[in-house]
Protein backbone atom coordinates (compact mmCIF):
# COMPACT_ATOMS: atom_id res chain seq x y z
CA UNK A 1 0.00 0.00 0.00
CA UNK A 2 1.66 3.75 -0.97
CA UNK A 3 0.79 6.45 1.90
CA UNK A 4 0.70 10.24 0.97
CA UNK A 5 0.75 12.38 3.71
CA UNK A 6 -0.84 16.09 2.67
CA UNK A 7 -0.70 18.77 5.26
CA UNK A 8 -4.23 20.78 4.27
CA UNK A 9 -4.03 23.00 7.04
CA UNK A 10 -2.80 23.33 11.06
CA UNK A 11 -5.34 21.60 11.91
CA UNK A 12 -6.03 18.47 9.44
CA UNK A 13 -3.69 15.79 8.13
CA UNK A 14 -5.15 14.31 5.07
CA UNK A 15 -3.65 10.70 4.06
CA UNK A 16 -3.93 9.35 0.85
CA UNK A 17 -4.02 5.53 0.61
CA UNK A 18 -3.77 4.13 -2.53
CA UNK A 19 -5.23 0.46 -3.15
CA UNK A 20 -7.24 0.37 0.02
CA UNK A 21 -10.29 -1.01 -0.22
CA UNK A 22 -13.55 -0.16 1.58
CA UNK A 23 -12.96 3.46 1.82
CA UNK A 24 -16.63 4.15 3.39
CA UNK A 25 -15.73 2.96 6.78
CA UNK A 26 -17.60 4.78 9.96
CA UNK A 27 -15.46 7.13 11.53
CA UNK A 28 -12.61 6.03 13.85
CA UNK A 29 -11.80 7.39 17.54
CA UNK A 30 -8.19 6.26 18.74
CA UNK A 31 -7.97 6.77 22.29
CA UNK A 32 -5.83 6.06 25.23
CA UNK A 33 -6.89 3.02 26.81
CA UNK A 34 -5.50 2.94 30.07
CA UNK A 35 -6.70 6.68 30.40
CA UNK A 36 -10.07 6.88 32.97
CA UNK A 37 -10.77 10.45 31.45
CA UNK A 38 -9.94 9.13 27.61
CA UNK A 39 -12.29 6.02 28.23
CA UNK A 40 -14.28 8.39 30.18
CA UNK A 41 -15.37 10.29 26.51
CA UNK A 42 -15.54 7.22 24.73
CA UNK A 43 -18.31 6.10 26.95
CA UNK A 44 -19.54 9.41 27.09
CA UNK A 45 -19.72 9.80 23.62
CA UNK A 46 -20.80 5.61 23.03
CA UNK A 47 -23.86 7.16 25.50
CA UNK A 48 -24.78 9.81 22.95
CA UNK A 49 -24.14 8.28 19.63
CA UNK A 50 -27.29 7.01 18.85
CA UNK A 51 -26.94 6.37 15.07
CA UNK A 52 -23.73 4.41 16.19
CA UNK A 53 -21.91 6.42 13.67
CA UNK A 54 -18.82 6.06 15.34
CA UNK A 55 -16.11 3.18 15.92
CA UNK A 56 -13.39 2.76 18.44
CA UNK A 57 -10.14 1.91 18.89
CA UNK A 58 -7.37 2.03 21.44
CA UNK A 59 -4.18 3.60 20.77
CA UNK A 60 -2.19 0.25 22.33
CA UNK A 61 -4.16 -2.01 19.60
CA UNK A 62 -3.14 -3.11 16.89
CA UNK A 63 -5.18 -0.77 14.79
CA UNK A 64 -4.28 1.96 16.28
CA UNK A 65 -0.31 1.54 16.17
CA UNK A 66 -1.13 1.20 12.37
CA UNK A 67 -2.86 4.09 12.04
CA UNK A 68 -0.21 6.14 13.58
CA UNK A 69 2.06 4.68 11.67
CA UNK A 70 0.08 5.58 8.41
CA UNK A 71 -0.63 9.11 10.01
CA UNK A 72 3.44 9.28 10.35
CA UNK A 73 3.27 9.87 14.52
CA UNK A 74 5.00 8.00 16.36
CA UNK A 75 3.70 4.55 17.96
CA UNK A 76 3.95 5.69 21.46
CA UNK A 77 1.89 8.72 20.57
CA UNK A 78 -0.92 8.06 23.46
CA UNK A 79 -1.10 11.95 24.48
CA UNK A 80 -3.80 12.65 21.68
CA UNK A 81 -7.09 11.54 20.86
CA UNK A 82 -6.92 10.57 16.91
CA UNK A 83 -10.57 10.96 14.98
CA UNK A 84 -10.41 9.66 11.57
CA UNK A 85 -13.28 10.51 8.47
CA UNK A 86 -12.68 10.04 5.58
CA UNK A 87 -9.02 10.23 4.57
CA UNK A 88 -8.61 13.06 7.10
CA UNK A 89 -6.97 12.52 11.09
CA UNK A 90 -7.70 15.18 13.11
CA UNK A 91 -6.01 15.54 16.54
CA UNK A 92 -5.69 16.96 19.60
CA UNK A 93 -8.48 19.90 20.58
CA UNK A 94 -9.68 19.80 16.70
CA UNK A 95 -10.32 16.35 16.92
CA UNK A 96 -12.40 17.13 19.71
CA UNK A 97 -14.70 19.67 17.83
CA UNK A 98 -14.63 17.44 14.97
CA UNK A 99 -16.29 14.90 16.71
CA UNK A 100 -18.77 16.76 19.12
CA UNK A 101 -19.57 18.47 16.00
CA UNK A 102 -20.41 15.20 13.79
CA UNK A 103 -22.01 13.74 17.30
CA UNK A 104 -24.72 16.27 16.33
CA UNK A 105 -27.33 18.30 18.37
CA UNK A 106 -26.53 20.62 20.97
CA UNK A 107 -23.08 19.56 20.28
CA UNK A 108 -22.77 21.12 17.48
CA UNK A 109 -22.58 24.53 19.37
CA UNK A 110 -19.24 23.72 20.66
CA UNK A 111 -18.06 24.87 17.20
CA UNK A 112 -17.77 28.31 18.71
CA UNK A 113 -14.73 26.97 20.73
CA UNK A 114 -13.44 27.11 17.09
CA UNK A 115 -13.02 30.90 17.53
CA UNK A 116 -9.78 30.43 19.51
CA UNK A 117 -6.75 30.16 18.14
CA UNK A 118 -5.87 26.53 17.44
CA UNK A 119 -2.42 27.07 19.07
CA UNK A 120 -4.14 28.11 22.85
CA UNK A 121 -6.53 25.65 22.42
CA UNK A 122 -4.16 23.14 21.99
CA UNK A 123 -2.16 24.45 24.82
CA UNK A 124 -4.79 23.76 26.77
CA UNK A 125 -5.42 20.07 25.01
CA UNK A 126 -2.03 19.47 25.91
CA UNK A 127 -1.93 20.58 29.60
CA UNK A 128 -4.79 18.41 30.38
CA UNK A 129 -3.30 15.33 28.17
CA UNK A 130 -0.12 15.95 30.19
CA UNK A 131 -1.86 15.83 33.78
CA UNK A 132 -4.65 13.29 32.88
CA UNK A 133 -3.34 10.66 35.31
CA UNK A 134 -2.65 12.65 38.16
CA UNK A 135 -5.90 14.21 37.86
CA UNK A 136 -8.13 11.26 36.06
CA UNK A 137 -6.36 8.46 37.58
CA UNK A 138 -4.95 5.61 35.11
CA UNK A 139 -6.63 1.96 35.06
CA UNK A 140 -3.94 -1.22 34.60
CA UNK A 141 -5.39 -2.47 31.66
CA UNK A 142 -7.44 -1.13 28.26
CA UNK A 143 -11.16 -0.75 28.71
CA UNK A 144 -13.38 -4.01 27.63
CA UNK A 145 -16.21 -3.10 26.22
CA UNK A 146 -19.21 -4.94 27.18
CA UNK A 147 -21.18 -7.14 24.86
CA UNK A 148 -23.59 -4.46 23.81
CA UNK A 149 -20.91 -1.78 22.63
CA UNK A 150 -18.61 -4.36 21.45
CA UNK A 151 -19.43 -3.45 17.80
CA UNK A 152 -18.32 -0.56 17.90
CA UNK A 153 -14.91 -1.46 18.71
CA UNK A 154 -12.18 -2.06 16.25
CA UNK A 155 -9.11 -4.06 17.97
């Protein structure tokens, strides 16, 4: 498979695969899985998603090493939450806002959070991914999903 990496803008990385098949897949979440707060939003947002538009995977799987490695981060990136539509990877606060805003809703309104610069917001991403498990606590293992959101996890 040939990987082009296109930088559209701060805030996107756009990856081109070439000879993949099945290109309509659901969006995918990568997440820290030994993160309470990170597993805290995917069950947050597993709660809300009612069309069960969204998929999930742990950063520590094997899908989501891959996808770093396709998205050109490094394997032990766990500091970020990934959301990928499309071809695109969003990260870090603008992953966030991409996904509240394709959760739909009231969520939607957190688009405003748009009007800050991308590089404060993501100072502030980045303090809280930094603290997360002295404030959050950290569990010993990934989260299991239960038999009723098991679907929507990729491993």
């Amino acid at each position: 498979m040939n990987v082009d990496l296109l930088f559209n803008n701060a805030d996107v990385l756009t990856v081109s695969l070439r000879h993949t098949t099945n290109m309509n897949q659901p969006p995918l979440i990568l997440f820290d899985g030994i993160c309470k707060l990170c597993t805290g939003w995917v069950l947050f947002l597993i709660r809300r998603d009612k069309k069960m538009k969204f998929r999930f995977a742990s950063l520590q799987s094997e899908t989501g090493r891959n996808r770093l490695i396709v998205a050109g981060l490094p394997v032990d990136a766990m500091d970020t939450v990934i959301y990928i539509r499309d071809k695109q990877y969003f990260y870090e606060s603008t992953a966030v806002l991409e996904i509240l805003n394709d959760l739909g809703g009231i969520w939607k309104t957190t688009n405003i959070f748009r009007l800050i610069p991308k590089a404060i917001r993501d100072s502030i991403y980045r303090f809280i991914a930094r603290n997360r498990f002295k404030i959050f606590g950290r569990s010993s293992t990934c989260l299991i999903p239960t038999r009723e959101i098991k679907d929507r996890f990729i491993s």
